[in-house]
Protein backbone atom coordinates (compact mmCIF):
# COMPACT_ATOMS: atom_id res chain seq x y z
CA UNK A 1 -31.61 5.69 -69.77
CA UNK A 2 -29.04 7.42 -67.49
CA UNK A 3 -32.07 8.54 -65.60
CA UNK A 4 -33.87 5.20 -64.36
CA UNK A 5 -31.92 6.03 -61.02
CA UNK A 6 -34.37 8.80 -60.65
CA UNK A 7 -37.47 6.63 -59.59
CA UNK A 8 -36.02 4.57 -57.01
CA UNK A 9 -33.93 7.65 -55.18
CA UNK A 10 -37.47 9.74 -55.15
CA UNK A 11 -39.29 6.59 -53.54
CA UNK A 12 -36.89 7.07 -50.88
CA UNK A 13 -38.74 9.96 -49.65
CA UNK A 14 -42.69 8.77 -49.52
CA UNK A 15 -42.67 7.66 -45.69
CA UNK A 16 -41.54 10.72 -45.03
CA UNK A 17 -44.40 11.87 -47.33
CA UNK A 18 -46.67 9.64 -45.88
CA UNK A 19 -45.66 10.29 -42.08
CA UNK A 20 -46.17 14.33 -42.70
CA UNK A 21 -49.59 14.12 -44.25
CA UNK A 22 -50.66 11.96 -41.58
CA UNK A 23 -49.15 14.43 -38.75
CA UNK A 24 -50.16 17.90 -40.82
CA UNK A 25 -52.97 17.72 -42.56
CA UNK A 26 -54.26 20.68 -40.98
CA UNK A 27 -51.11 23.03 -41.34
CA UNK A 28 -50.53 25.23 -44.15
CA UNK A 29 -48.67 23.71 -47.02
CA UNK A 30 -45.38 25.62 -46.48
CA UNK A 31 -45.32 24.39 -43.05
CA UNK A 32 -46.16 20.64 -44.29
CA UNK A 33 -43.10 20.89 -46.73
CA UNK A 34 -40.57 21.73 -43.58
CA UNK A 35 -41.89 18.85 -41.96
CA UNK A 36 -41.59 16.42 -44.92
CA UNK A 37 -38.12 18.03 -45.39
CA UNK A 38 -37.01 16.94 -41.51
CA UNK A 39 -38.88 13.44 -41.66
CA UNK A 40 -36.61 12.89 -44.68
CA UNK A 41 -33.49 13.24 -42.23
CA UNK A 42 -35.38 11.16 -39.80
CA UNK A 43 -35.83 8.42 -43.04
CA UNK A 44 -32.16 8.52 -44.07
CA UNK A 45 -31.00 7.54 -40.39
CA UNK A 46 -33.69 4.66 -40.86
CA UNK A 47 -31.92 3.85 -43.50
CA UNK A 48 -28.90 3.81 -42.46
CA UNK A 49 -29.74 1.25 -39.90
CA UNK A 50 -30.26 -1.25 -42.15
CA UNK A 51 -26.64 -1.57 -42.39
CA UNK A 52 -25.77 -4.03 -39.63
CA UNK A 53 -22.27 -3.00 -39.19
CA UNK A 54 -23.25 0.71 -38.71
CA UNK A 55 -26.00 -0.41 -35.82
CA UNK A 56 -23.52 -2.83 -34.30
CA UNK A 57 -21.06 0.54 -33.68
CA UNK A 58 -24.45 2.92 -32.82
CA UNK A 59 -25.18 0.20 -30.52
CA UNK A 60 -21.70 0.31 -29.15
CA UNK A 61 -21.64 3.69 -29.03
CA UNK A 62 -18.64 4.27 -31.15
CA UNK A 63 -20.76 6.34 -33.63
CA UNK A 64 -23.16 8.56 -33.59
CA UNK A 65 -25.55 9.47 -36.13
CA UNK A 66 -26.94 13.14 -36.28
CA UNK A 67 -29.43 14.96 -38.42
CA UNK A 68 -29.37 18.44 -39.04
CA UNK A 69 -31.46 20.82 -40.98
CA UNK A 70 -30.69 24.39 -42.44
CA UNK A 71 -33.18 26.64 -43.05
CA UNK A 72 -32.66 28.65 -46.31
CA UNK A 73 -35.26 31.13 -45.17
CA UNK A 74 -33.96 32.64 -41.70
CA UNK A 75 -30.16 31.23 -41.71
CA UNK A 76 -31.00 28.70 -38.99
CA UNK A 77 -29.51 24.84 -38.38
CA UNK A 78 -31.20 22.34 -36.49
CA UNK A 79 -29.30 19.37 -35.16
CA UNK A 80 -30.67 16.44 -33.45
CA UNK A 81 -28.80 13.12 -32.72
CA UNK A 82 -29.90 9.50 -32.40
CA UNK A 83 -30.51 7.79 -29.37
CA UNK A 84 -29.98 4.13 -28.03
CA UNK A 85 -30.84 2.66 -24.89
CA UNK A 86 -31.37 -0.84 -23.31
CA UNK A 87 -29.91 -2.64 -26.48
CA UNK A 88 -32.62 -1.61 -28.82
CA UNK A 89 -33.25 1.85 -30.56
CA UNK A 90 -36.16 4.06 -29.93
CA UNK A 91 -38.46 4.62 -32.78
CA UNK A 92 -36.76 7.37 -35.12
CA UNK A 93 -39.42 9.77 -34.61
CA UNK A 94 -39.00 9.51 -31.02
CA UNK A 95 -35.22 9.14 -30.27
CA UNK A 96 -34.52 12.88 -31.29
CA UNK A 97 -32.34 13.99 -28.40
CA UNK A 98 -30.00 16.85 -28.19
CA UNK A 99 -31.54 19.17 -29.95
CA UNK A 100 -30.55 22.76 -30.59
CA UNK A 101 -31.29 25.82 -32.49
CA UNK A 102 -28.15 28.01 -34.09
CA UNK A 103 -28.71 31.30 -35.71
């Protein structure tokens, strides 16, 4: 059917599932569901990675790959940026560099 597609774009998201429950099991659900919603950014640069030609020019520095999350709530964006150093990248969850709040 036109929606098998479905199934395989939703599986996208379960590390991102996975990595929140494991980090905020303790936190009220609303706050669990912001989380999941930013480890999903962080999962979409993974995935992005897996294209070679897009870590070759990350590598080389002649692209940069940012994240950003708006709030729908309060009217704020986060934006955070990737980092590389010493020919390898950092693990996603802890290369987030430059971030910033903007109301």
């Amino acid at each position: 059917t036109s929606s098998e597609f479905i199934g395989n774009w939703i599986s996208i998201g379960k590390p991102a599932r996975a990595r929140t429950k494991s980090l905020t099991a303790d936190q009220p659900f609303d706050q669990q569901c912001g989380h999941c919603e930013k480890e999903s950014v962080n999962q979409s640069i993974s995935n992005l990675l897996t294209f070679p030609w897009l870590k070759e020019l990350v590598a080389q520095e002649k692209l940069f790959l940012h994240g950003g999350y708006y709030n729908f709530v309060d009217g704020s964006f986060e934006k955070w940026t990737l980092s590389y150093k010493e020919g390898k990248f950092e693990k996603i969850d802890d290369a987030i560099t430059n971030r910033s709040l903007w109301c």
